[in-house]
C-alpha atoms as a PDB file:
ATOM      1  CA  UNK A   1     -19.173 -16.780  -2.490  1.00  0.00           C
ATOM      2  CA  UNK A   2     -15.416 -15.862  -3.339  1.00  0.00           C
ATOM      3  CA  UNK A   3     -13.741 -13.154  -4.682  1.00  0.00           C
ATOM      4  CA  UNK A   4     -13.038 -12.190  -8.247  1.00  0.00           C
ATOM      5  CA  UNK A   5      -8.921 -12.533  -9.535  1.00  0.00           C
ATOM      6  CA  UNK A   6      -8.826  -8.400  -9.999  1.00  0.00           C
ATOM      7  CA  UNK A   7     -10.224  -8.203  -6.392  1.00  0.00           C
ATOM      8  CA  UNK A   8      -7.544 -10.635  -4.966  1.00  0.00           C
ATOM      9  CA  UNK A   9      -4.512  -8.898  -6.873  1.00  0.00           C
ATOM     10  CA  UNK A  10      -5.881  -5.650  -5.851  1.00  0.00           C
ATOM     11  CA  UNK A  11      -6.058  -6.527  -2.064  1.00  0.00           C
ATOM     12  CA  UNK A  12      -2.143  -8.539  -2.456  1.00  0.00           C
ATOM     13  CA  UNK A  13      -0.498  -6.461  -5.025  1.00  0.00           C
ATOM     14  CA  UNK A  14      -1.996  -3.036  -5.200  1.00  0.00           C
ATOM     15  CA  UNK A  15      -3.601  -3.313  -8.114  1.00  0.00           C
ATOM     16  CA  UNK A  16      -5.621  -5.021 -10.484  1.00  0.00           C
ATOM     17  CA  UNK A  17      -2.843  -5.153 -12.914  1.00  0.00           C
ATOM     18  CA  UNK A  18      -0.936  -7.908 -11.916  1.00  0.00           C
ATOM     19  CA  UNK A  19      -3.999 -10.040 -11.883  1.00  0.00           C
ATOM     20  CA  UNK A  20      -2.208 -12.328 -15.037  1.00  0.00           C
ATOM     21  CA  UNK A  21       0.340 -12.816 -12.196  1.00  0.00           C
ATOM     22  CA  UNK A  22      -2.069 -14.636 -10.222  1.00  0.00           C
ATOM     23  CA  UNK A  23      -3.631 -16.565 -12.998  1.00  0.00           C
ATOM     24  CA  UNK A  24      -0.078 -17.834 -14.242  1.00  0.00           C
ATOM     25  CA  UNK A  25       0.370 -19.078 -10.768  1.00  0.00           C
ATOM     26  CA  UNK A  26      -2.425 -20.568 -10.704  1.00  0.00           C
ATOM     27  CA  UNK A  27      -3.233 -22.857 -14.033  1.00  0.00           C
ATOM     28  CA  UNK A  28      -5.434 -24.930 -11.907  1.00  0.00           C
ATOM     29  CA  UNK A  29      -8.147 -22.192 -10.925  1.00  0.00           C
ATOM     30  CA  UNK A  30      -8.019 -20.217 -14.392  1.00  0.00           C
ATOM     31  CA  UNK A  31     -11.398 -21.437 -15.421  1.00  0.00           C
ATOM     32  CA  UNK A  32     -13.523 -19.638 -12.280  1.00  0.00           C
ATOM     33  CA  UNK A  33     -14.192 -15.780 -12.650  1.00  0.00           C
ATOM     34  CA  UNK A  34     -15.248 -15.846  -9.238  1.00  0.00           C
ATOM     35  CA  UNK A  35     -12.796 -18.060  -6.841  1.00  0.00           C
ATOM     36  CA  UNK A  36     -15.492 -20.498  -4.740  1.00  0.00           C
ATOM     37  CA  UNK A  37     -15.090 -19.451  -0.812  1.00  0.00           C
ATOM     38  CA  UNK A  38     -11.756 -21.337   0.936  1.00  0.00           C
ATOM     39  CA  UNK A  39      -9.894 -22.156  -2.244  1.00  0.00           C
ATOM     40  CA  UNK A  40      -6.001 -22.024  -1.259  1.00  0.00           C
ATOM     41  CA  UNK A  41      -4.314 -19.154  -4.204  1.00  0.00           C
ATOM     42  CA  UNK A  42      -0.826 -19.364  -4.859  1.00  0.00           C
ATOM     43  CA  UNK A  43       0.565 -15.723  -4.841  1.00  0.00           C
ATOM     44  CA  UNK A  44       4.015 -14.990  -5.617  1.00  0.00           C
ATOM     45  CA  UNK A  45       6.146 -12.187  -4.683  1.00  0.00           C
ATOM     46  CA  UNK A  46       6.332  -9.762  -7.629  1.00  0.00           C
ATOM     47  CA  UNK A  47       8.962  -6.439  -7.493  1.00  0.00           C
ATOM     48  CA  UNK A  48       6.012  -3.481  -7.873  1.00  0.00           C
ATOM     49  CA  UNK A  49       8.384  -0.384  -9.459  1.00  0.00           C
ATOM     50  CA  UNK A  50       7.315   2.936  -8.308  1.00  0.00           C
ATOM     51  CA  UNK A  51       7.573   5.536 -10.685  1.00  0.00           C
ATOM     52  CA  UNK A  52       8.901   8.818  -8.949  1.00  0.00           C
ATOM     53  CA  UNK A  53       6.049  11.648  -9.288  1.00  0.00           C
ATOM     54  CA  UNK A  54       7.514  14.863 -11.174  1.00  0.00           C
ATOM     55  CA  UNK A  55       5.888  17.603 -10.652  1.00  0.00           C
ATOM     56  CA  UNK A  56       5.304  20.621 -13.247  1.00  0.00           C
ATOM     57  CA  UNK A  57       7.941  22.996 -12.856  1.00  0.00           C
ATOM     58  CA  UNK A  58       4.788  25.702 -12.133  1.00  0.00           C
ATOM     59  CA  UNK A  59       4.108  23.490  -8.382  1.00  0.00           C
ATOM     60  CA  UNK A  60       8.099  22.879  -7.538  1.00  0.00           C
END
């Protein structure tokens, strides 16, 4: 069995956020909530922003 589209944008982006990235790419494969084993995804490079931690000034 395959993998779930929150599970693959987890393991290629991070996080399960960007999953709507995948499914855009992907019009095709939309329908499945679980991916059937061997089926080719499309996954296109996305710019992930980091977001600088700030620290309390009480831990600086």
């Amino acid at each position: 069995e395959g993998e779930a589209w929150d599970e693959i944008a987890r393991k290629v982006y991070g996080t399960e956020k960007l999953m709507h990235v995948l499914l855009s790419a992907n019009p095709n494969l939309r329908h499945h909530l679980t991916l059937p084993g061997n089926t080719q995804v499309v996954c296109p490079e996305v710019e992930i922003e980091t977001v600088p931690e700030v620290l309390p000034p009480w831990k600086r």
